[in-house]
Protein backbone atom coordinates (compact mmCIF):
# COMPACT_ATOMS: atom_id res chain seq x y z
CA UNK A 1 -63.27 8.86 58.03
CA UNK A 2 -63.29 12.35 58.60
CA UNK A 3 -60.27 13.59 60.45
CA UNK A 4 -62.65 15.28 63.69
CA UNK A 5 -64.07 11.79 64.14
CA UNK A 6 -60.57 10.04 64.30
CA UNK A 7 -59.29 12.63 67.19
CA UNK A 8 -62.76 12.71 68.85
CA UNK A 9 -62.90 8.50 69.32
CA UNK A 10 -58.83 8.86 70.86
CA UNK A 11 -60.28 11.05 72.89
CA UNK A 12 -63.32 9.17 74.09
CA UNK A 13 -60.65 6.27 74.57
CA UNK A 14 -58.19 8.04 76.53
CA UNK A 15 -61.48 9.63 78.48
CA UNK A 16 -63.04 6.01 79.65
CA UNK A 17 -59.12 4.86 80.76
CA UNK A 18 -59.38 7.53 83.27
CA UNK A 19 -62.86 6.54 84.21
CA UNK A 20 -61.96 3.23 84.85
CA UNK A 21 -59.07 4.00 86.68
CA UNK A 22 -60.89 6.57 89.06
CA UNK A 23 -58.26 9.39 87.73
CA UNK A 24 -60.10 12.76 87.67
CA UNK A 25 -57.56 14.39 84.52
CA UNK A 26 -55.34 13.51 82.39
CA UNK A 27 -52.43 16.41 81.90
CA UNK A 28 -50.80 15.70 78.50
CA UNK A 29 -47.31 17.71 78.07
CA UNK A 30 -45.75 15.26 75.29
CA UNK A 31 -46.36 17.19 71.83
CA UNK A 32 -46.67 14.27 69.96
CA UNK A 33 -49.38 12.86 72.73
CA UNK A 34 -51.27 16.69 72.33
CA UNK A 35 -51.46 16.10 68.60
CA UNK A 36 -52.70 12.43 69.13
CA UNK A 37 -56.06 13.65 71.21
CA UNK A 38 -56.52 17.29 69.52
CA UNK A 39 -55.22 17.25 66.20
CA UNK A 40 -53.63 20.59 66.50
CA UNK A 41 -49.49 20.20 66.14
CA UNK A 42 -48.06 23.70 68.01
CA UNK A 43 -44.95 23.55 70.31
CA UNK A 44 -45.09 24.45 73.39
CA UNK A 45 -48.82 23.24 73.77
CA UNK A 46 -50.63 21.08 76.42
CA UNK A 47 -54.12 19.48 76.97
CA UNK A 48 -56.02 18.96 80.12
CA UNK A 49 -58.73 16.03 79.57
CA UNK A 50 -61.02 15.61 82.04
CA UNK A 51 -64.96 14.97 82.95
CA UNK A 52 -66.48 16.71 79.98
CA UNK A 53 -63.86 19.20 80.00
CA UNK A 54 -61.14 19.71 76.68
CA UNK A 55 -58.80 22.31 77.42
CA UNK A 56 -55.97 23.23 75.25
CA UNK A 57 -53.18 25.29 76.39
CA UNK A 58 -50.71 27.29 74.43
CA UNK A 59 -48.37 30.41 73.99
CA UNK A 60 -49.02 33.47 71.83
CA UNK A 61 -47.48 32.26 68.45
CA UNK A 62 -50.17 29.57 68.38
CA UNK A 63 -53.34 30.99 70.12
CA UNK A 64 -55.14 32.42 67.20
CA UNK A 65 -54.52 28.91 64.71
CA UNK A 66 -55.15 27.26 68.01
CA UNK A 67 -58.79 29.14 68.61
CA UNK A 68 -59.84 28.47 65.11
CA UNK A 69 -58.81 24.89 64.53
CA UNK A 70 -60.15 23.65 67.82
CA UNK A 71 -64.12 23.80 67.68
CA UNK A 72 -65.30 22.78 70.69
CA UNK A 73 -62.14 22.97 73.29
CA UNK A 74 -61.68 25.88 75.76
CA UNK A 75 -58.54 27.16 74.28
CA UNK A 76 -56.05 29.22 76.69
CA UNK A 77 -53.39 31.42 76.48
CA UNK A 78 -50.29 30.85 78.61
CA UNK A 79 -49.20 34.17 79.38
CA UNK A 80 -45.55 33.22 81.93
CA UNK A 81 -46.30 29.34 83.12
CA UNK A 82 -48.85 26.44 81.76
CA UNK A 83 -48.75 25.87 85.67
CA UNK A 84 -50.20 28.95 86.99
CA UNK A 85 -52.35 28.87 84.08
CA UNK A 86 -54.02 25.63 85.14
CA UNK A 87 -54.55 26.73 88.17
């Protein structure tokens, strides 16, 4: 099984969860839950799952590995807060 497929089917699972429940996102802060639906293992990193939306949030010592691992997501740099960055 090829390791894309793996993290794309968590995904998918995690994604019809929040259908089911009516929940619009899913804000994942845990690093070891981050690595679990994006396969990417920075600190400091988040993931907002929603809709058809994967976006992956992270500071300056992991944007660049972050951008070329992550095929796919909309990968942003936290300049000061992941909170205002959300926004």
């Amino acid at each position: 099984m090829k390791t894309y497929d793996r993290y794309a089917r968590r995904r998918g699972r995690v994604l019809n969860i929040l259908s089911q429940q009516s929940i619009d996102a899913l804000f994942v802060t845990c690093a070891v839950n981050v690595t679990y639906v994006s396969a990417f293992a920075g600190h400091d990193s988040f993931v907002l799952l929603g809709g058809n939306k994967k976006i992956f949030l992270t500071d300056s010592r992991y944007i660049e590995d972050a951008r070329l691992a992550l095929k796919g997501w909309d990968v942003r740099l936290v300049r000061t807060s992941v909170y205002e960055t959300i926004t």
